[in-house]
C-alpha atoms as a PDB file:
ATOM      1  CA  UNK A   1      13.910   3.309  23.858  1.00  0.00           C
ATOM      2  CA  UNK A   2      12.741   6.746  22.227  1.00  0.00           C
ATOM      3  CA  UNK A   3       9.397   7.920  24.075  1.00  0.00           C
ATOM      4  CA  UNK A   4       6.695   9.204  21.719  1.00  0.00           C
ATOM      5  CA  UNK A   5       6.399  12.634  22.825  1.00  0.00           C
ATOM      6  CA  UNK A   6       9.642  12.930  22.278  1.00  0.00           C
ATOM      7  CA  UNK A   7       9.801  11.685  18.455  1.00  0.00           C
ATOM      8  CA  UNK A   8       6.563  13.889  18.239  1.00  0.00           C
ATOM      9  CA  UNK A   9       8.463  17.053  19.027  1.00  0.00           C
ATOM     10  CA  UNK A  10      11.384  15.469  16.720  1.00  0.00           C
ATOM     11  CA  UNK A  11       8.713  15.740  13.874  1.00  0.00           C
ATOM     12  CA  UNK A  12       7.579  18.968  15.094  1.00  0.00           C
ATOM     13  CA  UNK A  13      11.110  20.386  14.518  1.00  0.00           C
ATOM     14  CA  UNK A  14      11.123  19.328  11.456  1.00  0.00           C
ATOM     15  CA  UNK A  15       8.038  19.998   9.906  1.00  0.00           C
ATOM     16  CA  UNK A  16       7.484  22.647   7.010  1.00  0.00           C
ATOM     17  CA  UNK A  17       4.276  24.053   6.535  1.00  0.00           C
ATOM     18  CA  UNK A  18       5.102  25.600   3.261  1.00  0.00           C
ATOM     19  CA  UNK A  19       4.662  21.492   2.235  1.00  0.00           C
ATOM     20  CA  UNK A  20       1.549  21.478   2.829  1.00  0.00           C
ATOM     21  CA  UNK A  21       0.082  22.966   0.237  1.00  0.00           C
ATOM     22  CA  UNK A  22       1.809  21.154  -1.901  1.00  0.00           C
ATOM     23  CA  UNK A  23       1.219  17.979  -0.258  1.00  0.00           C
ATOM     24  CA  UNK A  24      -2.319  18.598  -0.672  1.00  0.00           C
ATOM     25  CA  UNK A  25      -2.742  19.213  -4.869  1.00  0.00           C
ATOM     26  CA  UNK A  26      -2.153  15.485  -4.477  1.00  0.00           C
ATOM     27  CA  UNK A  27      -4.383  14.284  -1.714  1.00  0.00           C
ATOM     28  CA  UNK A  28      -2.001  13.833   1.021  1.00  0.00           C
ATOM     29  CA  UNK A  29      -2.691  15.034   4.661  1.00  0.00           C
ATOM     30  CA  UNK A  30      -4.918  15.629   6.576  1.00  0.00           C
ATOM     31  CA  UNK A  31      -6.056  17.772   9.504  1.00  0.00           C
ATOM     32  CA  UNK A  32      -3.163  16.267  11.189  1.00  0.00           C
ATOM     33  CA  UNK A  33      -0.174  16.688   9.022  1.00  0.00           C
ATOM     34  CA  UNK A  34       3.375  18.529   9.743  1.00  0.00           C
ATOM     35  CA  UNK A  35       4.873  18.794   6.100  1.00  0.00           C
ATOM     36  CA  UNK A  36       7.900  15.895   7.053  1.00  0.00           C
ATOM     37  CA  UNK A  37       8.893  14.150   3.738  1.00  0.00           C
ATOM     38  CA  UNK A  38       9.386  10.777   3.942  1.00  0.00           C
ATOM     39  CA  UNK A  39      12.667  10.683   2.999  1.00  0.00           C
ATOM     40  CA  UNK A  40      12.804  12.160   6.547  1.00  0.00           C
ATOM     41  CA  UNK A  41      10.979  10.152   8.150  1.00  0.00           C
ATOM     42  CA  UNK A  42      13.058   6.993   6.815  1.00  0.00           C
ATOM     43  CA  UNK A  43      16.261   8.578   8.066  1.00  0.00           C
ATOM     44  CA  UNK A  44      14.538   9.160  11.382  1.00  0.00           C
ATOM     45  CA  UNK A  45      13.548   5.457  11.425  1.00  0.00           C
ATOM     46  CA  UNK A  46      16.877   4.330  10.559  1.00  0.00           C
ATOM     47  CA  UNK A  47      17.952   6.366  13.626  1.00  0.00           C
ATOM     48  CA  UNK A  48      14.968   4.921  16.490  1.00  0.00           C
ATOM     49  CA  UNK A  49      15.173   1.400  15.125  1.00  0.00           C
ATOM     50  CA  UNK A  50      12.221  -1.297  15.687  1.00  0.00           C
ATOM     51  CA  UNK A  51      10.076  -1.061  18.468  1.00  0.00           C
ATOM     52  CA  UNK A  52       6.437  -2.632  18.772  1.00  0.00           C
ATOM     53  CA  UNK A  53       5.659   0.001  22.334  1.00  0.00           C
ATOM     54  CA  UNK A  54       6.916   3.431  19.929  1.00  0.00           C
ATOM     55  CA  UNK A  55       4.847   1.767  16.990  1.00  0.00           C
ATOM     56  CA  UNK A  56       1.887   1.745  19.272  1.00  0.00           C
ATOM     57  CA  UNK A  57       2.432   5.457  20.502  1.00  0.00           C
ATOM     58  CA  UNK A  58       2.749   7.376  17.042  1.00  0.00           C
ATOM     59  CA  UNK A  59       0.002   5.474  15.248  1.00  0.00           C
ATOM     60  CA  UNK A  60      -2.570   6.187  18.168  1.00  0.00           C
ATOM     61  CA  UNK A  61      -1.283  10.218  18.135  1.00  0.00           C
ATOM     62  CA  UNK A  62      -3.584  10.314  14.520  1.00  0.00           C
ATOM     63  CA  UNK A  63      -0.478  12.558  12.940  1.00  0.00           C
ATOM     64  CA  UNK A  64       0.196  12.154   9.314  1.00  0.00           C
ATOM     65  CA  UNK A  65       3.696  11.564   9.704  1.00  0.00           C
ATOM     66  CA  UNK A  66       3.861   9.868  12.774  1.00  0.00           C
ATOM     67  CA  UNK A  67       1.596   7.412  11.732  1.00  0.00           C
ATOM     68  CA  UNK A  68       4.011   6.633   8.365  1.00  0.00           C
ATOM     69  CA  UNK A  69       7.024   6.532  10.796  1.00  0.00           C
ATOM     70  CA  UNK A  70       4.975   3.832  13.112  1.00  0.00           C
ATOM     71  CA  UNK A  71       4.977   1.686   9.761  1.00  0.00           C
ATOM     72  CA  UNK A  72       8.818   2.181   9.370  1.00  0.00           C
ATOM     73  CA  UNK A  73       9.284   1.506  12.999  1.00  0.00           C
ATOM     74  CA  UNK A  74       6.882  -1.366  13.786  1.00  0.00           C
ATOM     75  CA  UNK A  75       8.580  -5.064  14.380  1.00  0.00           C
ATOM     76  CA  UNK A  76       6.531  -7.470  11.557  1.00  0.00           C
ATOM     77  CA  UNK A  77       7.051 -10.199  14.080  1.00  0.00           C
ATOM     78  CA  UNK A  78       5.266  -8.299  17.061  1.00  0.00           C
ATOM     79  CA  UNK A  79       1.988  -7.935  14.674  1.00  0.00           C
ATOM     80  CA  UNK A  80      -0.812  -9.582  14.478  1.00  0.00           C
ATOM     81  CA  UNK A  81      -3.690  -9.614  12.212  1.00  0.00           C
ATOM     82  CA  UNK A  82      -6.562  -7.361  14.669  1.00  0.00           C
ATOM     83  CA  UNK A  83      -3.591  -4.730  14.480  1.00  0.00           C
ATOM     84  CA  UNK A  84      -2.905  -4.797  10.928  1.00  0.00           C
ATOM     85  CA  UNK A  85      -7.225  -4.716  10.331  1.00  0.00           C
ATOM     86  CA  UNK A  86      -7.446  -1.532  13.106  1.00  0.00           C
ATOM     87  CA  UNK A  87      -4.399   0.634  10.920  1.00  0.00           C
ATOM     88  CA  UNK A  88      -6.335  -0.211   7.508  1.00  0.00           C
ATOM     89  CA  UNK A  89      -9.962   0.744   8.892  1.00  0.00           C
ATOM     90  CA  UNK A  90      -8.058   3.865   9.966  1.00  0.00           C
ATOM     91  CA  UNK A  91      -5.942   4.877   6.761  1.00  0.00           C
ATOM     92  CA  UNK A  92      -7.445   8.114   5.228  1.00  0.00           C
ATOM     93  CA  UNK A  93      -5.269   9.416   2.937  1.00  0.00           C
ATOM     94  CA  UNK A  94      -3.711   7.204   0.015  1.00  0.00           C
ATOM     95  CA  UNK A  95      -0.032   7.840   0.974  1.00  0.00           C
ATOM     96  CA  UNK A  96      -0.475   6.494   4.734  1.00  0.00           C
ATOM     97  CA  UNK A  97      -2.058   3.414   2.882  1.00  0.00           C
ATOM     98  CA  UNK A  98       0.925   2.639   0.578  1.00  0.00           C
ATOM     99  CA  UNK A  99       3.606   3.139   2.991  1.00  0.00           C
ATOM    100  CA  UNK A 100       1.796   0.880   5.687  1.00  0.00           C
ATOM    101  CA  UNK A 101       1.108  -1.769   3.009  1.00  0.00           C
ATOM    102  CA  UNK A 102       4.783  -1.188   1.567  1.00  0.00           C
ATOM    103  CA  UNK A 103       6.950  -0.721   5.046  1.00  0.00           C
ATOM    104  CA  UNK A 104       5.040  -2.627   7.035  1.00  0.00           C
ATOM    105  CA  UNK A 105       2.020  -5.378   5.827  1.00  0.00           C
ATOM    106  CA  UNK A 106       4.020  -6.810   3.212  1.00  0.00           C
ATOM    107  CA  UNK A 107       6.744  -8.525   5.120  1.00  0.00           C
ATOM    108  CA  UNK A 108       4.290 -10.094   7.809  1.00  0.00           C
ATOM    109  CA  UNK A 109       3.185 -13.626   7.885  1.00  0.00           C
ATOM    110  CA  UNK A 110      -0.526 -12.421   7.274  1.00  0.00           C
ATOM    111  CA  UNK A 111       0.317 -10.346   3.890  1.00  0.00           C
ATOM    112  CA  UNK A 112      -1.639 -12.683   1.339  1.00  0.00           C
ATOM    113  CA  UNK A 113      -4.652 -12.709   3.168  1.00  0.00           C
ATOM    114  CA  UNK A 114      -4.845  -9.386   4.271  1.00  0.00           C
ATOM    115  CA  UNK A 115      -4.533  -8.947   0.344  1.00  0.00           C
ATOM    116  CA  UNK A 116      -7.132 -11.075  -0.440  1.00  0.00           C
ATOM    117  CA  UNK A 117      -9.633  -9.847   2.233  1.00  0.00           C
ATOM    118  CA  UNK A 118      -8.983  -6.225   2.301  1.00  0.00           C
ATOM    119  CA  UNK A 119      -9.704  -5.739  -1.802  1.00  0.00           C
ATOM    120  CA  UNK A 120     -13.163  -7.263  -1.382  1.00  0.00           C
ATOM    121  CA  UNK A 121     -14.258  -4.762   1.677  1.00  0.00           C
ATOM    122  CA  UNK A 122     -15.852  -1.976   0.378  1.00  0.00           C
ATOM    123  CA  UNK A 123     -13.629   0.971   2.029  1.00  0.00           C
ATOM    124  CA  UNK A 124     -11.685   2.967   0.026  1.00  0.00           C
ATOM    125  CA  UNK A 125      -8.344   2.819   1.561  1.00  0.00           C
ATOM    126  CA  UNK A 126      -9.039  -0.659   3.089  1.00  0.00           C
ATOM    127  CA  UNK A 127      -9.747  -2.106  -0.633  1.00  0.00           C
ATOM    128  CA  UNK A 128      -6.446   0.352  -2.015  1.00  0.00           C
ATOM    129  CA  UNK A 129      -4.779  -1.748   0.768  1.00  0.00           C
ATOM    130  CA  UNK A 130      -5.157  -5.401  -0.996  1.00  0.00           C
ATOM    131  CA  UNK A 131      -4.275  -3.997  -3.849  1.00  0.00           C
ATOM    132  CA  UNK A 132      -0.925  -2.370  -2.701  1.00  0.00           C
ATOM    133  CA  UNK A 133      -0.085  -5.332  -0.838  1.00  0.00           C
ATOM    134  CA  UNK A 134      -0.545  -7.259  -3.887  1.00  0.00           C
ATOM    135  CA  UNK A 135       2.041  -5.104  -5.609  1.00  0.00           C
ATOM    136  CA  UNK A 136       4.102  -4.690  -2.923  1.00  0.00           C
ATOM    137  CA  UNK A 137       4.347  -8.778  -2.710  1.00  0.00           C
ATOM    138  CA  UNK A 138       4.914  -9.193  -6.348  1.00  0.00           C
ATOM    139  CA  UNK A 139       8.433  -6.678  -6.561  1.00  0.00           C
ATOM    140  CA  UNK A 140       9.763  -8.335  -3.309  1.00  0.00           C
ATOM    141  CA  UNK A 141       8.681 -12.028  -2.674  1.00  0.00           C
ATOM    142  CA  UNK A 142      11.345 -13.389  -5.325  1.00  0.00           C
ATOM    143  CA  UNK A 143      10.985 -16.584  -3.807  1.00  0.00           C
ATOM    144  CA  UNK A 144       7.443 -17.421  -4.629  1.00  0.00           C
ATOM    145  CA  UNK A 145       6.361 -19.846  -7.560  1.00  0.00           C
ATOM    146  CA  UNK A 146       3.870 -18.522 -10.533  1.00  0.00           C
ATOM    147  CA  UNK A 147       0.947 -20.042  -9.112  1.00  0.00           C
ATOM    148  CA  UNK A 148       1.223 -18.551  -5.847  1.00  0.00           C
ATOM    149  CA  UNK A 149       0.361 -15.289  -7.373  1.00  0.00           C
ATOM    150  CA  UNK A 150      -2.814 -17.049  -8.931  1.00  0.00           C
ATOM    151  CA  UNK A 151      -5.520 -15.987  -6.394  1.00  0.00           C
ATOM    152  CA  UNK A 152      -4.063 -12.712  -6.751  1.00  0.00           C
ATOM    153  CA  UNK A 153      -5.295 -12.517 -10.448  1.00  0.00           C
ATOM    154  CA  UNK A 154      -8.334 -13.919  -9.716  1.00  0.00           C
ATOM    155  CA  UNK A 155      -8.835 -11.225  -7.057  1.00  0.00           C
ATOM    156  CA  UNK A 156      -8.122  -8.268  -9.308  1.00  0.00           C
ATOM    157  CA  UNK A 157     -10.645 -10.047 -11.647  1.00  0.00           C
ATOM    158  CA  UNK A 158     -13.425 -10.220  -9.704  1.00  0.00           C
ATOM    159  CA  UNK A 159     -12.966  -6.600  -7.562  1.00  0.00           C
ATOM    160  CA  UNK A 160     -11.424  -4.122 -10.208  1.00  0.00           C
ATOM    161  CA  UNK A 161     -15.159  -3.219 -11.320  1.00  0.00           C
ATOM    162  CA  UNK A 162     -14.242  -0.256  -8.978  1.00  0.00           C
ATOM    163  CA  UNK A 163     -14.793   3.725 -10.841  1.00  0.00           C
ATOM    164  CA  UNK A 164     -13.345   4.909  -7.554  1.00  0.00           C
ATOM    165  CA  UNK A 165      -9.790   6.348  -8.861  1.00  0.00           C
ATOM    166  CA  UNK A 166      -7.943   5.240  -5.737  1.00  0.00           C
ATOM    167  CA  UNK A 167      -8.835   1.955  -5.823  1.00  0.00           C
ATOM    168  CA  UNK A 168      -8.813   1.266  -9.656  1.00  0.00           C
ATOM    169  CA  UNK A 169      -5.741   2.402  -9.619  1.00  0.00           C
ATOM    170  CA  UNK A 170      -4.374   0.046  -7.181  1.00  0.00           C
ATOM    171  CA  UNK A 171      -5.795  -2.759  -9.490  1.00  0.00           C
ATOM    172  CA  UNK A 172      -3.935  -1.680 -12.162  1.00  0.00           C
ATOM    173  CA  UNK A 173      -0.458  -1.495  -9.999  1.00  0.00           C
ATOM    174  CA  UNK A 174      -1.050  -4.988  -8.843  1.00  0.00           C
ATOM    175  CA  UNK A 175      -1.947  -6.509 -12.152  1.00  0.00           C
ATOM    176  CA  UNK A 176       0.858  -4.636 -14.072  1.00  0.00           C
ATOM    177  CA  UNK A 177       3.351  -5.772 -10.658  1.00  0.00           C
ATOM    178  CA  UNK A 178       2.499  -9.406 -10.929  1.00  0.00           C
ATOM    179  CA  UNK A 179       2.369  -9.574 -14.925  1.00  0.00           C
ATOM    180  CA  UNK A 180       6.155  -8.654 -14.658  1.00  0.00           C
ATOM    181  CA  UNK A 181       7.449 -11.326 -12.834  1.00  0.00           C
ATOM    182  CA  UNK A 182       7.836 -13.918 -15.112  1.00  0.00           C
ATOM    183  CA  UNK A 183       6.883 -14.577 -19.068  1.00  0.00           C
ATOM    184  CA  UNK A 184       3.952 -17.061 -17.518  1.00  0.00           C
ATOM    185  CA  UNK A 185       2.383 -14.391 -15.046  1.00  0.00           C
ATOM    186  CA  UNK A 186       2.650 -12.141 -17.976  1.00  0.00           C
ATOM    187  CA  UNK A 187       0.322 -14.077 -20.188  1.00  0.00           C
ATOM    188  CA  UNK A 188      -1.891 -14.903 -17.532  1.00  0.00           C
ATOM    189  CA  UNK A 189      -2.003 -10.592 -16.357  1.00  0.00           C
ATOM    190  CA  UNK A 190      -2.704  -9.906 -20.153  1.00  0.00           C
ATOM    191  CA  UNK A 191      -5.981 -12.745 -19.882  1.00  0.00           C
ATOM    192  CA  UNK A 192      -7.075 -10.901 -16.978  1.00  0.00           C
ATOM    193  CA  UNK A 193      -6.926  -7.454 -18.122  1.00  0.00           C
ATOM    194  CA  UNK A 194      -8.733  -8.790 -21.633  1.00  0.00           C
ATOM    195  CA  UNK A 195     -11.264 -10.244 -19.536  1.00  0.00           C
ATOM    196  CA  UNK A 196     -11.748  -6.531 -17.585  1.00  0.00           C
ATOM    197  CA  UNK A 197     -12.705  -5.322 -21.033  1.00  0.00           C
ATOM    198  CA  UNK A 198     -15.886  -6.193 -21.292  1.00  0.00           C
ATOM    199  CA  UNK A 199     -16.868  -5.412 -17.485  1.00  0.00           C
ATOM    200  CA  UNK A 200     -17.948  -1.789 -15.981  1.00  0.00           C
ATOM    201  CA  UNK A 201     -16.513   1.409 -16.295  1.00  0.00           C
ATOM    202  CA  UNK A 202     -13.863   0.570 -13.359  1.00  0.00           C
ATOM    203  CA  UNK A 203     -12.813  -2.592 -14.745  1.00  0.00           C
ATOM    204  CA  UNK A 204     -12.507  -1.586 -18.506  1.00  0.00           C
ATOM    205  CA  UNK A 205     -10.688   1.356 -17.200  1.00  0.00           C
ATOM    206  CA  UNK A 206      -7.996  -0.736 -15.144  1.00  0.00           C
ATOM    207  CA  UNK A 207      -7.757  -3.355 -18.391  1.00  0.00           C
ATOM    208  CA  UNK A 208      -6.984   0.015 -20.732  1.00  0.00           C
ATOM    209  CA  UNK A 209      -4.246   1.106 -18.062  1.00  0.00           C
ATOM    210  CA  UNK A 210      -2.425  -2.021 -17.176  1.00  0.00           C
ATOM    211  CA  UNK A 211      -2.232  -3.084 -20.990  1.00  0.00           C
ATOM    212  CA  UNK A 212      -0.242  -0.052 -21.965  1.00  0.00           C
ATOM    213  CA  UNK A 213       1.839  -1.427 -20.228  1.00  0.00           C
ATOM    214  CA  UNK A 214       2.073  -4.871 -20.011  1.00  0.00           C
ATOM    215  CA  UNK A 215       1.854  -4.899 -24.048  1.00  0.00           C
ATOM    216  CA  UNK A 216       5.044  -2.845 -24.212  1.00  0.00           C
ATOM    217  CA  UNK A 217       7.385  -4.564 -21.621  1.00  0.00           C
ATOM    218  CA  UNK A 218       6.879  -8.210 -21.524  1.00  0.00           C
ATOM    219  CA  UNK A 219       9.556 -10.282 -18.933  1.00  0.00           C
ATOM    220  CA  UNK A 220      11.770 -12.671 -20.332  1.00  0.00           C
END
């Protein structure tokens, strides 16, 4: 098995501090972060394989990248719910967030009710987190009936009051990710986002986003 210092000097060797800049017009990184793109860090991942101990190791080293790669890494079996609440009170930058939620949170047993819990919690990232999760689950559970996805609307309708960009956005993915599923969750995503009209700022402003596009592209 790979040891962490040495995947840390892999990502050393390939970081590219001319990124960084870059990287940070759009709010990623930290005081911690290499410039490794993630297509990088995927091919790296591909090349380690799973393992819970390595997981462990990058995540607790706080470095941008490492921390994405311990997502890509991590065995969803080996998890459990104390870990998955310890990396979301510890996200601090929106792209860590996503790619936990995406590579990681989403195909454990405790995804819905992460979802559910996290985007009540008044943190941020940790709220961003239900959110993406919710998304996240509606592209790739394809196995799921309609009303599974139910408490998921009624979660984006009672916590999308949110004028926090981060978070409103994430609203807005998981209402316009579930309202594509099927011609049912459709109608129902389009009732929810009418009903965000005539809420606060936050809500109003994730109703005006997620109907431009769930007006133009309905499923059949």
């Amino acid at each position: 098995m790979a040891d962490t210092a040495d995947v840390l000097a892999r990502l050393r060797g390939l970081a590219d501090p001319a990124r960084l800049e870059g990287m940070a017009r759009y709010g990623i990184g930290g005081a911690q972060t290499l410039g490794v793109t993630v297509a990088e860090l995927r091919a790296l991942a591909r090349e380690l394989g799973r393992s819970h101990e390595l997981a462990a190791g990058l995540w607790s080293s706080g470095v941008h990248e490492a921390r994405i790669l311990a997502s890509l890494v991590e065995e969803p079996a080996a998890v459990d719910e104390r870990q998955l609440d310890e990396w979301a009170a510890a996200f601090d930058s929106w792209d860590v967030c996503d790619q936990v939620c995406q590579n990681l949170v989403r195909h454990t047993p405790f995804a819905r009710a992460r979802a559910l819990e996290w985007s009540g919690r008044p943190e941020t990232f940790v709220k961003r987190a239900g959110f993406t999760v919710m998304a996240g689950l509606a592209v790739a559970d394809r196995r799921s009936d309609d009303d599974r996805f139910e408490p998921f609307l009624r979660a984006v309708a009672e916590q999308a009051d949110d004028d926090r960009p981060l978070v409103r956005k994430g609203a807005s993915w998981a209402l316009r990710q579930i309202g594509k599923r099927s011609p049912g969750l459709h109608a129902r995503a389009v009732a929810t986002a009418q009903e965000l009209r005539s809420g606060g700022r936050g809500a109003r402003w994730v109703a005006t986003d997620a109907l431009r596009e769930l007006e133009r592209r309905a499923p059949r």
